[in-house]
PDB file of N, CA and C in Angstrom:
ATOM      1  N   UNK A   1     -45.049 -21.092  -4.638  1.00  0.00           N
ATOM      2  CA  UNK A   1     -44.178 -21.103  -5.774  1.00  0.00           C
ATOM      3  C   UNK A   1     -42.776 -20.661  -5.349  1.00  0.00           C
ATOM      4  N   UNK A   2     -41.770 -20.574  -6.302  1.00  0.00           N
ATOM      5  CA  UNK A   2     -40.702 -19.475  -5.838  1.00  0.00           C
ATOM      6  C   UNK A   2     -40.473 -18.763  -5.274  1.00  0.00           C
ATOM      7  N   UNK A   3     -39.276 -18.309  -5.275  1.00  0.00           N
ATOM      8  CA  UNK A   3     -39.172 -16.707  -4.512  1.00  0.00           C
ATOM      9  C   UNK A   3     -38.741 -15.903  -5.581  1.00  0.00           C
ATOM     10  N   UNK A   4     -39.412 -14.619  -5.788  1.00  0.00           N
ATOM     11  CA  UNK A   4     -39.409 -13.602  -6.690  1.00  0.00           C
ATOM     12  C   UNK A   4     -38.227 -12.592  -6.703  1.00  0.00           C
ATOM     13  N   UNK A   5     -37.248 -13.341  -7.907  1.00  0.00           N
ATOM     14  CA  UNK A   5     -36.085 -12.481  -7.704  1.00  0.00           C
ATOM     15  C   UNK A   5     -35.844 -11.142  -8.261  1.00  0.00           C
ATOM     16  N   UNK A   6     -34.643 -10.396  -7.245  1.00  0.00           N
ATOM     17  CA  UNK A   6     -34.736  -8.674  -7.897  1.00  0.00           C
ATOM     18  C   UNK A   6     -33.558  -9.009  -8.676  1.00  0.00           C
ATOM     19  N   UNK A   7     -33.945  -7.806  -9.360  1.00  0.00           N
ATOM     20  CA  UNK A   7     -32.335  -7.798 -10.391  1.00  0.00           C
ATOM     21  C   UNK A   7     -32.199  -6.503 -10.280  1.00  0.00           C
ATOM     22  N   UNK A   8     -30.519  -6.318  -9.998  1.00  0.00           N
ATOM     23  CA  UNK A   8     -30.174  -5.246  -9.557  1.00  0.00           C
ATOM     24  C   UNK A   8     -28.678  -5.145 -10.609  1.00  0.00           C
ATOM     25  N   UNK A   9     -29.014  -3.718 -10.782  1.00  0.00           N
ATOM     26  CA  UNK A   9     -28.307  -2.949 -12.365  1.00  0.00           C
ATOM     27  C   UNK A   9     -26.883  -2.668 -11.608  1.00  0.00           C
ATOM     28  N   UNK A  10     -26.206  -2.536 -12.769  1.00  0.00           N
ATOM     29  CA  UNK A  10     -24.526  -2.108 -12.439  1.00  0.00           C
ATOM     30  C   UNK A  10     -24.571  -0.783 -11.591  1.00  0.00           C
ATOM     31  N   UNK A  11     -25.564   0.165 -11.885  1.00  0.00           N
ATOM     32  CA  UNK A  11     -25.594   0.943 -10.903  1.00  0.00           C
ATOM     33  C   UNK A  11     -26.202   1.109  -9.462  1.00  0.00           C
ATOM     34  N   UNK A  12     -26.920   0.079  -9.274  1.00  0.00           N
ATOM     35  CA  UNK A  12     -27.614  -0.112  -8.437  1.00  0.00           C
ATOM     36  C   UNK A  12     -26.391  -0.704  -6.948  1.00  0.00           C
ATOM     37  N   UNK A  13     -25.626  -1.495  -8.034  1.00  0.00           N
ATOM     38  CA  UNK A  13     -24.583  -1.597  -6.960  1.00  0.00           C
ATOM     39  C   UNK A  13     -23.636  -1.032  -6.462  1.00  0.00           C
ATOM     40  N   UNK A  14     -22.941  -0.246  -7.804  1.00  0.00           N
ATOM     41  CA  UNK A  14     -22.411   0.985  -7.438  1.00  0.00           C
ATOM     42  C   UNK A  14     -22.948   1.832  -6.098  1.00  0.00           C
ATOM     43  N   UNK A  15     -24.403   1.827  -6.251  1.00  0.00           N
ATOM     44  CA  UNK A  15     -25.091   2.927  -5.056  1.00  0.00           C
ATOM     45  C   UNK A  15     -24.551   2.568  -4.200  1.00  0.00           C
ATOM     46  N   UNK A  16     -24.995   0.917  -3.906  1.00  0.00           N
ATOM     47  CA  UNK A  16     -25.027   0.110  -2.578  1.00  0.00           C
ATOM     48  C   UNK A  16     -23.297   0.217  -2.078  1.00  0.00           C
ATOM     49  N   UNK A  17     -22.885   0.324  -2.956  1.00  0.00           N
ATOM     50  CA  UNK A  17     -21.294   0.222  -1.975  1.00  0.00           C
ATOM     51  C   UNK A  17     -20.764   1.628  -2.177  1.00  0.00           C
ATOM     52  N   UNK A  18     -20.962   2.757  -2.607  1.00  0.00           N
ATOM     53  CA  UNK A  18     -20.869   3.828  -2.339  1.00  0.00           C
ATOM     54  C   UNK A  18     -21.335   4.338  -1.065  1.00  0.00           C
ATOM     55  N   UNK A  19     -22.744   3.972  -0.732  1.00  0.00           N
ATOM     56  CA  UNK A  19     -23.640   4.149   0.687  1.00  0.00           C
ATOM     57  C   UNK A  19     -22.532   3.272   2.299  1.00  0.00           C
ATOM     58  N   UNK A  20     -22.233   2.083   1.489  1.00  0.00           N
ATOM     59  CA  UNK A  20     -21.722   1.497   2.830  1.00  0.00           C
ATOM     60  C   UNK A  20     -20.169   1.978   2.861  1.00  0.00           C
ATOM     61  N   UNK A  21     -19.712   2.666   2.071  1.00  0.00           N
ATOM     62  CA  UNK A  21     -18.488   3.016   2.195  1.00  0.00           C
ATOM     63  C   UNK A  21     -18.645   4.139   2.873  1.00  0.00           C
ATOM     64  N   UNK A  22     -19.901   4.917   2.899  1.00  0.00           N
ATOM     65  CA  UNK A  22     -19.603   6.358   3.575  1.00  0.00           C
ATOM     66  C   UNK A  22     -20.399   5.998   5.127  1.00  0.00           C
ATOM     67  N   UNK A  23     -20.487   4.882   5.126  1.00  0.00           N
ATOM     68  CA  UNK A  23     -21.372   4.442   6.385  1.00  0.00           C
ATOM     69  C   UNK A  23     -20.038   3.505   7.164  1.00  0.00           C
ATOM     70  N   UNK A  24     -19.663   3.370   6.436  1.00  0.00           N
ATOM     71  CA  UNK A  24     -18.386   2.028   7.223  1.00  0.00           C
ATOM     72  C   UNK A  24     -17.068   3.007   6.531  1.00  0.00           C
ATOM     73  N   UNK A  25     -16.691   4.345   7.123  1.00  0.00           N
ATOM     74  CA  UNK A  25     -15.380   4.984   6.762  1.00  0.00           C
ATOM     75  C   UNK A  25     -14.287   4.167   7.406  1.00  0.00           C
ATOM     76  N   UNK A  26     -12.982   4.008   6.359  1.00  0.00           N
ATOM     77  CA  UNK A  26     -11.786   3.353   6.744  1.00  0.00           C
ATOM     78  C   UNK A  26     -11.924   1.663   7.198  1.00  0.00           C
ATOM     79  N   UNK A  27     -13.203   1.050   6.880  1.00  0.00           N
ATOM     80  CA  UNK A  27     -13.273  -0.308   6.754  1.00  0.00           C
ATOM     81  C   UNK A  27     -12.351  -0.511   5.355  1.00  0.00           C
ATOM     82  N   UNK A  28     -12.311  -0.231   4.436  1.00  0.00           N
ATOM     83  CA  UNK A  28     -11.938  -0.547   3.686  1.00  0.00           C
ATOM     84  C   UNK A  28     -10.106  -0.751   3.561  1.00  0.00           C
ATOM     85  N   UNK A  29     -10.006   0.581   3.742  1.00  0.00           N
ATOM     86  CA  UNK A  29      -8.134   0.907   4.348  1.00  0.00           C
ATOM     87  C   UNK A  29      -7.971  -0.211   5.279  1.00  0.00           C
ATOM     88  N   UNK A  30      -8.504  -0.507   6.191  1.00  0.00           N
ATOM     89  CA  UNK A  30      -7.709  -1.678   6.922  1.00  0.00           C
ATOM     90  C   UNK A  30      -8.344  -2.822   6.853  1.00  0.00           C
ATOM     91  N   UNK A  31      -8.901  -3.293   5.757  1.00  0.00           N
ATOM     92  CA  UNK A  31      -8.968  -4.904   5.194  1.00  0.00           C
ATOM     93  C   UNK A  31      -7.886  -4.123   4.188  1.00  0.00           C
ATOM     94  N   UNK A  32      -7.461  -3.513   3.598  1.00  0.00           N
ATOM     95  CA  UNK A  32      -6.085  -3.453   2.554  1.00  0.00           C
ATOM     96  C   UNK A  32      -4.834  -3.547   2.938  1.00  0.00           C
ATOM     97  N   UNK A  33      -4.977  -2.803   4.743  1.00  0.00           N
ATOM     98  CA  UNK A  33      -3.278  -3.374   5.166  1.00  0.00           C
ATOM     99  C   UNK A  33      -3.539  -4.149   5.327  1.00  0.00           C
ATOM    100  N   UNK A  34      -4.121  -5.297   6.230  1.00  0.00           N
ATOM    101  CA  UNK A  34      -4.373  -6.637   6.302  1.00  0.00           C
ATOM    102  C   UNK A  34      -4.067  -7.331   5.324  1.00  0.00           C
ATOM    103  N   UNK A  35      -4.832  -7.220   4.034  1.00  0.00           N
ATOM    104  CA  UNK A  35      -4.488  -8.360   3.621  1.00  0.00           C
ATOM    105  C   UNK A  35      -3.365  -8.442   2.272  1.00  0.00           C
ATOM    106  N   UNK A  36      -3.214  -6.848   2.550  1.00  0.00           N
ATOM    107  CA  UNK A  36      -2.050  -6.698   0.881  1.00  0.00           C
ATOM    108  C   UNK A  36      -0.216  -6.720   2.220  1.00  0.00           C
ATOM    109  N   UNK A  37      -0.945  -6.371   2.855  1.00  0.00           N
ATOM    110  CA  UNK A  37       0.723  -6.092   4.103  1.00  0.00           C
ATOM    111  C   UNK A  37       0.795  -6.907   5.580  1.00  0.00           C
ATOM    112  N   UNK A  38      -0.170  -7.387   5.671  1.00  0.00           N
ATOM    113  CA  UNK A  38      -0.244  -8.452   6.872  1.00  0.00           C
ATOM    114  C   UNK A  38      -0.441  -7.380   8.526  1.00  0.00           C
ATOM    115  N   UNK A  39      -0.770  -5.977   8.300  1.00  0.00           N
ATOM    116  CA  UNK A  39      -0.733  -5.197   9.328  1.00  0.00           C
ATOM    117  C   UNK A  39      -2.057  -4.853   9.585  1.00  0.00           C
ATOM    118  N   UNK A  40      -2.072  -4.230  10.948  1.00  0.00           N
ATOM    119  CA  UNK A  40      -3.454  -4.127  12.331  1.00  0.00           C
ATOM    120  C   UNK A  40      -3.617  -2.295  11.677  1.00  0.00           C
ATOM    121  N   UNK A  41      -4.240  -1.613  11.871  1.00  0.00           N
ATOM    122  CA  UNK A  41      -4.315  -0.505  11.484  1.00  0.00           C
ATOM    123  C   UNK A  41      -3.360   0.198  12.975  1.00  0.00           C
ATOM    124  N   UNK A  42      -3.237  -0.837  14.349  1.00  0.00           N
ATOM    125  CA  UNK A  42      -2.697  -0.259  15.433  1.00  0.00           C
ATOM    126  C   UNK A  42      -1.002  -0.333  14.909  1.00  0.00           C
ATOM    127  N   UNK A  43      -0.797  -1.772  14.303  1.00  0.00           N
ATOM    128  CA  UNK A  43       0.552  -1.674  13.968  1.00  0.00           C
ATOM    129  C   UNK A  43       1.166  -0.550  12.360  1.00  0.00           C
ATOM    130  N   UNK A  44       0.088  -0.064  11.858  1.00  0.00           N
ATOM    131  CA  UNK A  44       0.362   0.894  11.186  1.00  0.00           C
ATOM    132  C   UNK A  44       0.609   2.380  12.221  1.00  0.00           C
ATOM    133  N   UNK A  45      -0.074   2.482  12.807  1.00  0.00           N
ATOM    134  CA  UNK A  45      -0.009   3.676  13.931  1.00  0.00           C
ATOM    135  C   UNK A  45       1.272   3.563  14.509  1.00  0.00           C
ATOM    136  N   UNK A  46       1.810   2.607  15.265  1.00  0.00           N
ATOM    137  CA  UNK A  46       3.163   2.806  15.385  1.00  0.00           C
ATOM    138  C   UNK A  46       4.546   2.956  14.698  1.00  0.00           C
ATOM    139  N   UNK A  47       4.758   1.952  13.710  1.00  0.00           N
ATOM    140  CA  UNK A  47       5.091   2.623  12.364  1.00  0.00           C
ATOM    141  C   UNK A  47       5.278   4.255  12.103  1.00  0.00           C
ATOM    142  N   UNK A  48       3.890   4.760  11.905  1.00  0.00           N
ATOM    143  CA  UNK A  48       4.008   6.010  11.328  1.00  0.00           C
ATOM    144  C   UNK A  48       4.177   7.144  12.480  1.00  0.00           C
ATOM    145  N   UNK A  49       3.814   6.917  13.708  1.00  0.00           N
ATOM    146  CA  UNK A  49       4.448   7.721  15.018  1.00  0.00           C
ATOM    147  C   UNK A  49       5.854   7.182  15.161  1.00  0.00           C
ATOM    148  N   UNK A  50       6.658   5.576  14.995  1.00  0.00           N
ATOM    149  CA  UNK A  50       7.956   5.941  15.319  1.00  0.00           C
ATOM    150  C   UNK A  50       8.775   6.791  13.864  1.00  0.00           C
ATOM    151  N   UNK A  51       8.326   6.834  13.078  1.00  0.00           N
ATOM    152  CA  UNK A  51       8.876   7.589  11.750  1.00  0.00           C
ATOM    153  C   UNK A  51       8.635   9.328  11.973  1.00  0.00           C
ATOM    154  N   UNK A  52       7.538   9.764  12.966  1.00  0.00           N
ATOM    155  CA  UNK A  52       6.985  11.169  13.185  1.00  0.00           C
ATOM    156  C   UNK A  52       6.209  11.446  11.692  1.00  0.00           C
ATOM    157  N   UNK A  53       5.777  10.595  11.291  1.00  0.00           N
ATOM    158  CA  UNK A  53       5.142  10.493  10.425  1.00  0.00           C
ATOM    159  C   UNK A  53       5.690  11.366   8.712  1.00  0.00           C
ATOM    160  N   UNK A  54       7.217  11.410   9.019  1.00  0.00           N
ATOM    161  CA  UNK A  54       7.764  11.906   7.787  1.00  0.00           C
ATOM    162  C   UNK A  54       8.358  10.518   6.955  1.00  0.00           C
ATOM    163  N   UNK A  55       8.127  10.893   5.956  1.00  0.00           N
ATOM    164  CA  UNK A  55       9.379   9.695   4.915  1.00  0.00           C
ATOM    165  C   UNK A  55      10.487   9.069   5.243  1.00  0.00           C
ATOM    166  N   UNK A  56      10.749   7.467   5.847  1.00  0.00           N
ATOM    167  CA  UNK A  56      11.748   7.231   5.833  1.00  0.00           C
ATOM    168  C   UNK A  56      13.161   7.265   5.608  1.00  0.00           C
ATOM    169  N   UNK A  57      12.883   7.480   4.232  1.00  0.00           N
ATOM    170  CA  UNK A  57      14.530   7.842   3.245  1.00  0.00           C
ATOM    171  C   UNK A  57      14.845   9.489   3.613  1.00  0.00           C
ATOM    172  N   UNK A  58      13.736  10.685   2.861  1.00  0.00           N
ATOM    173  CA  UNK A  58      14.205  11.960   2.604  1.00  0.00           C
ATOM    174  C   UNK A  58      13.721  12.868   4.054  1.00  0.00           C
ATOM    175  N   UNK A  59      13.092  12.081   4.762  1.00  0.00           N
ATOM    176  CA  UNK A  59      13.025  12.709   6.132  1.00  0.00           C
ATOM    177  C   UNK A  59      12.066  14.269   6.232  1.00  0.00           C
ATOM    178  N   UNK A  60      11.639  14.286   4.990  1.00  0.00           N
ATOM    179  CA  UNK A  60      10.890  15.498   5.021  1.00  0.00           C
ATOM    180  C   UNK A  60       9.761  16.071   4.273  1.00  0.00           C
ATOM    181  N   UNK A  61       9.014  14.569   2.921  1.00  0.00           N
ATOM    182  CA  UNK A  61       7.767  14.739   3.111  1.00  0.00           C
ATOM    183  C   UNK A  61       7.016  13.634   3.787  1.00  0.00           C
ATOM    184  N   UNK A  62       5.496  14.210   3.798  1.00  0.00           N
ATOM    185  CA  UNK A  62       4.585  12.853   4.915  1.00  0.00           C
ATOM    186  C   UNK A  62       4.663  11.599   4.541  1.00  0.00           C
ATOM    187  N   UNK A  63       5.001  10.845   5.122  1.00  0.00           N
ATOM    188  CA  UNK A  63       4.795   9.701   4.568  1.00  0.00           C
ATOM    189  C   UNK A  63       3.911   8.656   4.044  1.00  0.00           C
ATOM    190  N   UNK A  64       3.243   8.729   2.913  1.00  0.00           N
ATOM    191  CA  UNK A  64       2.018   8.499   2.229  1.00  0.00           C
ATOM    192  C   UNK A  64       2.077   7.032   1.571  1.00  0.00           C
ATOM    193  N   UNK A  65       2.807   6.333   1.663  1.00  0.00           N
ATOM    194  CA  UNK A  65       2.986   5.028   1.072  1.00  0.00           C
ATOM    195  C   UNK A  65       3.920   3.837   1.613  1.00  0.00           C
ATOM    196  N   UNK A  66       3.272   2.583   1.943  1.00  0.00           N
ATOM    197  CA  UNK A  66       3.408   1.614   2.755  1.00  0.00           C
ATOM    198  C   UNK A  66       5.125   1.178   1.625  1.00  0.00           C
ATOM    199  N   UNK A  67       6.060   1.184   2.059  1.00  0.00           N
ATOM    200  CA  UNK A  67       7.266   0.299   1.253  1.00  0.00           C
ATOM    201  C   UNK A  67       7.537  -1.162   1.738  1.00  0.00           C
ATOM    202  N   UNK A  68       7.439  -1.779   0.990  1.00  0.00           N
ATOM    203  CA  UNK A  68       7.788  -3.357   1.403  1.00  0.00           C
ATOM    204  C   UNK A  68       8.664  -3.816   0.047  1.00  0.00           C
ATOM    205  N   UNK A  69       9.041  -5.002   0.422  1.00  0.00           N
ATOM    206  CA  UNK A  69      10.149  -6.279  -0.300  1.00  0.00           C
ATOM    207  C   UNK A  69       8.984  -6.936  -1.538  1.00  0.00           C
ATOM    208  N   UNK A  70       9.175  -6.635  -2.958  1.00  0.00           N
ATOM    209  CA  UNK A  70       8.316  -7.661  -3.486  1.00  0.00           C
ATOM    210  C   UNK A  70       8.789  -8.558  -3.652  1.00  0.00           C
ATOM    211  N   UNK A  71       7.985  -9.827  -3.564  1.00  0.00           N
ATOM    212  CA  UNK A  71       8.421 -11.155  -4.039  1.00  0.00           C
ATOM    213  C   UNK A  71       7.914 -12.191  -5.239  1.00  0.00           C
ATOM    214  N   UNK A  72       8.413 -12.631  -5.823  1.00  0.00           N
ATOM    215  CA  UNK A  72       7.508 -13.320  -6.620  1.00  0.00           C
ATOM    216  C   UNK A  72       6.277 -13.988  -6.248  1.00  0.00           C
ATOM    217  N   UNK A  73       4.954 -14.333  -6.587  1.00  0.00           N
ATOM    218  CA  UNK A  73       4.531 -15.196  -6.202  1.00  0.00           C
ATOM    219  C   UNK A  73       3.891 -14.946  -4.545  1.00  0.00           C
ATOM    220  N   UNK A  74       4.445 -13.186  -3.867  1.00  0.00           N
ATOM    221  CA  UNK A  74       3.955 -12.782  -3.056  1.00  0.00           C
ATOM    222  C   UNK A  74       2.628 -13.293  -2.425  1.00  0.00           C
ATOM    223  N   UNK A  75       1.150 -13.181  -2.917  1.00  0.00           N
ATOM    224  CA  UNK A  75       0.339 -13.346  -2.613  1.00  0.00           C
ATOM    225  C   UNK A  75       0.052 -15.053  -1.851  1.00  0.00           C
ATOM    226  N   UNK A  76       0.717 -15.311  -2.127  1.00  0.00           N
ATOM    227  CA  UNK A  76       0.725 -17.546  -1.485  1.00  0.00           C
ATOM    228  C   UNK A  76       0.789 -17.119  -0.130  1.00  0.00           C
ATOM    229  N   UNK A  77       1.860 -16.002   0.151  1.00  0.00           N
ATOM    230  CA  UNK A  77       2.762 -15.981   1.575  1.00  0.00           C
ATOM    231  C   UNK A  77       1.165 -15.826   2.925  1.00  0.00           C
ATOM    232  N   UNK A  78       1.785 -16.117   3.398  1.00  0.00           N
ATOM    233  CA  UNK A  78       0.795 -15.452   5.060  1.00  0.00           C
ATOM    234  C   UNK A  78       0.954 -14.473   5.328  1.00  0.00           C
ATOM    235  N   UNK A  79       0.238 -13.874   6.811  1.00  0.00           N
ATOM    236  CA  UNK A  79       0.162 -12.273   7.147  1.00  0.00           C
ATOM    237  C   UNK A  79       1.795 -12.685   7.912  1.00  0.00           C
ATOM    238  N   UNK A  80       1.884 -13.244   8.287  1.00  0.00           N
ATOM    239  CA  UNK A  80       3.449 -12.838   9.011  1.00  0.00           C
ATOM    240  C   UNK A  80       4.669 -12.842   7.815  1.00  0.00           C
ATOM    241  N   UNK A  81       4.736 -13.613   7.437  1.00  0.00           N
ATOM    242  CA  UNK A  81       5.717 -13.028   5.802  1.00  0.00           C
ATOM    243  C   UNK A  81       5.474 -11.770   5.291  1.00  0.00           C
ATOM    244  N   UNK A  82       3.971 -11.480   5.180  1.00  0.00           N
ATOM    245  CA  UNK A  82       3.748 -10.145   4.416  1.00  0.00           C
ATOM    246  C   UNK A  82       4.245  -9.179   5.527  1.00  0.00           C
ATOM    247  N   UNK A  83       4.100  -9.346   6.791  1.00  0.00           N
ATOM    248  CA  UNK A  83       4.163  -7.887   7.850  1.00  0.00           C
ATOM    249  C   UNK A  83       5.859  -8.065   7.874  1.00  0.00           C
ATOM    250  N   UNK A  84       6.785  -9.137   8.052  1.00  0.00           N
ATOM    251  CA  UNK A  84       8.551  -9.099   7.580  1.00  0.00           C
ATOM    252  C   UNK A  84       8.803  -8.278   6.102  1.00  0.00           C
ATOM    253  N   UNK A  85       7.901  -8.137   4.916  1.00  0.00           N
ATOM    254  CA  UNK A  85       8.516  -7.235   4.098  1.00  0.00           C
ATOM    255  C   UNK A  85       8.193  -6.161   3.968  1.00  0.00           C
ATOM    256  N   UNK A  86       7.780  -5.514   4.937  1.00  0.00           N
ATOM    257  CA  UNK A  86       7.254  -4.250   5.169  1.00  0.00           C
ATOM    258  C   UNK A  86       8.726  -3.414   6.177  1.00  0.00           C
ATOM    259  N   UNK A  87       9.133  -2.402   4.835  1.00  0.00           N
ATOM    260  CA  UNK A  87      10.510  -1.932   5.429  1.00  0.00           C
ATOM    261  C   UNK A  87      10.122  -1.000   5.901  1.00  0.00           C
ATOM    262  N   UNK A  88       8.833   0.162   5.935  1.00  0.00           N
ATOM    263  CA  UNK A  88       8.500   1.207   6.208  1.00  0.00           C
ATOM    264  C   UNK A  88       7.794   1.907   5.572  1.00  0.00           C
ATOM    265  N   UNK A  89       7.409   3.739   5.907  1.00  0.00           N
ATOM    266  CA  UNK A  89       6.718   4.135   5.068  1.00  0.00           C
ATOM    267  C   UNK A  89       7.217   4.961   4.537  1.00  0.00           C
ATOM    268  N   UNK A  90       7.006   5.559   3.285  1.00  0.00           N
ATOM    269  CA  UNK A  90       7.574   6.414   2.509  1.00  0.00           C
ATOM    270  C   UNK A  90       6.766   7.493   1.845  1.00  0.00           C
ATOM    271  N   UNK A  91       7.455   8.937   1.476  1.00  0.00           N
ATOM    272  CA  UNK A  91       6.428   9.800   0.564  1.00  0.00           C
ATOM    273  C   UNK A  91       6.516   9.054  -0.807  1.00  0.00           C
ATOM    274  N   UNK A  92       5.272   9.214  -1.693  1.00  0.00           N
ATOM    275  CA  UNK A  92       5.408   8.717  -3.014  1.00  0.00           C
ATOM    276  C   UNK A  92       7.271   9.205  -4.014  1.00  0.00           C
ATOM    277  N   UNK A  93       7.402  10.012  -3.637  1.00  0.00           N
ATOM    278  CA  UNK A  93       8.887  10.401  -4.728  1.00  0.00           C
ATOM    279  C   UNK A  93      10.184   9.597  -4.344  1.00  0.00           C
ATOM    280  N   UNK A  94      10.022   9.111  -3.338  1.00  0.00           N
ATOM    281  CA  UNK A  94      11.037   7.672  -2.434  1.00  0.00           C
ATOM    282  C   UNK A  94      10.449   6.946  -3.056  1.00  0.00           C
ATOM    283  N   UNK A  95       9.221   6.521  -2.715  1.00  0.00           N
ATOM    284  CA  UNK A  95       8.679   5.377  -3.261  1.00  0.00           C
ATOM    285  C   UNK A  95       8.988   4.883  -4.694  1.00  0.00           C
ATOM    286  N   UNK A  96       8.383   5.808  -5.644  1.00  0.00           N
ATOM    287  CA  UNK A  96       9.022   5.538  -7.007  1.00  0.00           C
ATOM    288  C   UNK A  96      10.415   4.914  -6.879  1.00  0.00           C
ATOM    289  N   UNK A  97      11.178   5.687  -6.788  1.00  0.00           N
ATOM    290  CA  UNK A  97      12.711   5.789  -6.626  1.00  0.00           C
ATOM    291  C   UNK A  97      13.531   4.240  -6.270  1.00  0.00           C
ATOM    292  N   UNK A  98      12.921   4.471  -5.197  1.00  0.00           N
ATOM    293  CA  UNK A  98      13.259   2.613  -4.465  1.00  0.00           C
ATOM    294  C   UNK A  98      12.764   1.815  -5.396  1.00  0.00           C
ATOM    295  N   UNK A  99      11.732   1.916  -6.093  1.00  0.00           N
ATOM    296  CA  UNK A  99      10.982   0.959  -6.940  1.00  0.00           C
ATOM    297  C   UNK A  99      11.847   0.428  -8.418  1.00  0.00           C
ATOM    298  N   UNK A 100      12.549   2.115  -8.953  1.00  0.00           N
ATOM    299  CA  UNK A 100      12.963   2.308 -10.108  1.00  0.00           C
ATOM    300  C   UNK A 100      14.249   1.456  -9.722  1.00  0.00           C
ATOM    301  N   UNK A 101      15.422   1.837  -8.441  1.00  0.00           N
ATOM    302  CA  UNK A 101      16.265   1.164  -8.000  1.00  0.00           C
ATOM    303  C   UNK A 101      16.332  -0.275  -8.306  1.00  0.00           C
ATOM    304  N   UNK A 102      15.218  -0.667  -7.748  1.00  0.00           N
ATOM    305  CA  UNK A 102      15.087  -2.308  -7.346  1.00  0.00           C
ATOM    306  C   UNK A 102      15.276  -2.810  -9.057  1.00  0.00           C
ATOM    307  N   UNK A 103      14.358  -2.103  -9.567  1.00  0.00           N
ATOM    308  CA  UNK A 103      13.990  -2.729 -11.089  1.00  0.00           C
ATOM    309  C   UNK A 103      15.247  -2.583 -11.691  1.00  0.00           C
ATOM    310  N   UNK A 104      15.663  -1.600 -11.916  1.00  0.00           N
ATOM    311  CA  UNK A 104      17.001  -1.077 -12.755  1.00  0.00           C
ATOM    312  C   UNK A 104      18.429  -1.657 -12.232  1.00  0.00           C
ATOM    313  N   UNK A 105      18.315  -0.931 -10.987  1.00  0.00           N
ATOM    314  CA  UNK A 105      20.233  -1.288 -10.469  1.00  0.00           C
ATOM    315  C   UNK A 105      20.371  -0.031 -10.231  1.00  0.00           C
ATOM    316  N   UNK A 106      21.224   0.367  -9.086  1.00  0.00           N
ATOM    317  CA  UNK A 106      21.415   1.637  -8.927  1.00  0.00           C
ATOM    318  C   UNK A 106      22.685   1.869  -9.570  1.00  0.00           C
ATOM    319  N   UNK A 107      23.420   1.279 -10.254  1.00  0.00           N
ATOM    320  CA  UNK A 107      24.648   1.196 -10.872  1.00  0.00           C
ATOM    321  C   UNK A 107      23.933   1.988 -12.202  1.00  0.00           C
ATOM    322  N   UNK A 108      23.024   1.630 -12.671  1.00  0.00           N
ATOM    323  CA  UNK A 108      22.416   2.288 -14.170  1.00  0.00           C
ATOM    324  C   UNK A 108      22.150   3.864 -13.737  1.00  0.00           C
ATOM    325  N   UNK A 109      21.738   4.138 -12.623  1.00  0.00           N
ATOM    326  CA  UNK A 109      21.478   5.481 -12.017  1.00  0.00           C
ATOM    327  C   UNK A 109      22.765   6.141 -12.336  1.00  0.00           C
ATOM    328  N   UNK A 110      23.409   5.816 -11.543  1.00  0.00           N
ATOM    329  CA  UNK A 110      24.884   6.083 -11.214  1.00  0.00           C
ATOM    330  C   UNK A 110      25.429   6.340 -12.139  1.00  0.00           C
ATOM    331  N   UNK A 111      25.846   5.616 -13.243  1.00  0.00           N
ATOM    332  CA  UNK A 111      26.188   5.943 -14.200  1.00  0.00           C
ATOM    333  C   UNK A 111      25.549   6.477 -15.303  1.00  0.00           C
ATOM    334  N   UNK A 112      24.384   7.086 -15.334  1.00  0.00           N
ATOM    335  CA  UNK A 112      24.015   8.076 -16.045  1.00  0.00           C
ATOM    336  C   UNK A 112      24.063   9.678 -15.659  1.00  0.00           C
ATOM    337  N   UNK A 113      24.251   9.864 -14.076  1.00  0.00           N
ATOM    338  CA  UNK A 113      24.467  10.533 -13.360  1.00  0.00           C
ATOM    339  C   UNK A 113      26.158  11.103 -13.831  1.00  0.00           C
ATOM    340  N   UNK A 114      27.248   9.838 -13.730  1.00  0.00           N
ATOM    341  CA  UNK A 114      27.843  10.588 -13.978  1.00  0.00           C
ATOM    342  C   UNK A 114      28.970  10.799 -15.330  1.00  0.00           C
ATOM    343  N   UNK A 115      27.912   9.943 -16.156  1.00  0.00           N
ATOM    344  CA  UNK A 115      27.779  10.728 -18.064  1.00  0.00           C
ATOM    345  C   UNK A 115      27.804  12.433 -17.846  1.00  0.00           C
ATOM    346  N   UNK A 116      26.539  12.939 -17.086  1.00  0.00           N
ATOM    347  CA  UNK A 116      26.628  13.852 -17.422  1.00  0.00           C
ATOM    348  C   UNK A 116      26.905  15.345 -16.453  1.00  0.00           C
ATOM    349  N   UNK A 117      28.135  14.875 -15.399  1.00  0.00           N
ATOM    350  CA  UNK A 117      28.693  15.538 -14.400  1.00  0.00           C
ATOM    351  C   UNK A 117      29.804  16.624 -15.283  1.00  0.00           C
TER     352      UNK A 117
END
């Protein structure tokens, strides 16, 4: 006859990839630079040793977050487009910042800055 199928519950899978995540540590982190940044976990290592592993911009917290160029429509591109908009790494409070920049204008900064000088 058939083959006798299992059925396996929302938690059941949960287990299963909880188990292989603590069995396969940092598989996961580098299928994410790969395929969200086009980078080797070796070309992240250099990166964050030529930076001394502080924040690009403020030079003085760790640097905890990949900064790149967004683009529209990003995801179409290849790994070599994605690894060209990768400007560096940054602590999250740069990160924001550059982000808020990009979105806003630093002219809107600026001049709220100096409203109230």
């Amino acid at each position: 006859m058939g083959r006798k199928r299992t059925r396996f519950t929302l938690e059941d899978t949960r287990r299963y990839w909880r188990e292989w995540k603590q069995q396969n540590p940092g598989s996961v982190a580098r299928s994410r630079l790969k395929s969200r940044y086009g980078l080797t976990e070796m070309e992240y290592q250099e990166l964050f040793t030529a930076q001394g592993g502080l924040c690009a911009i403020c030079k003085v917290s760790p640097a905890t977050t990949i900064d790149h160029k967004h683009v529209p429509g990003e995801k179409r591109y290849g790994m070599a487009d994605r690894r060209a908009r990768v400007r560096g790494l940054l602590c999250h409070r740069c990160n924001v910042t550059v982000g808020f920049v990009e979105k806003c204008g630093i002219h809107c900064v600026l001049s709220y800055i100096r409203e109230y000088e």
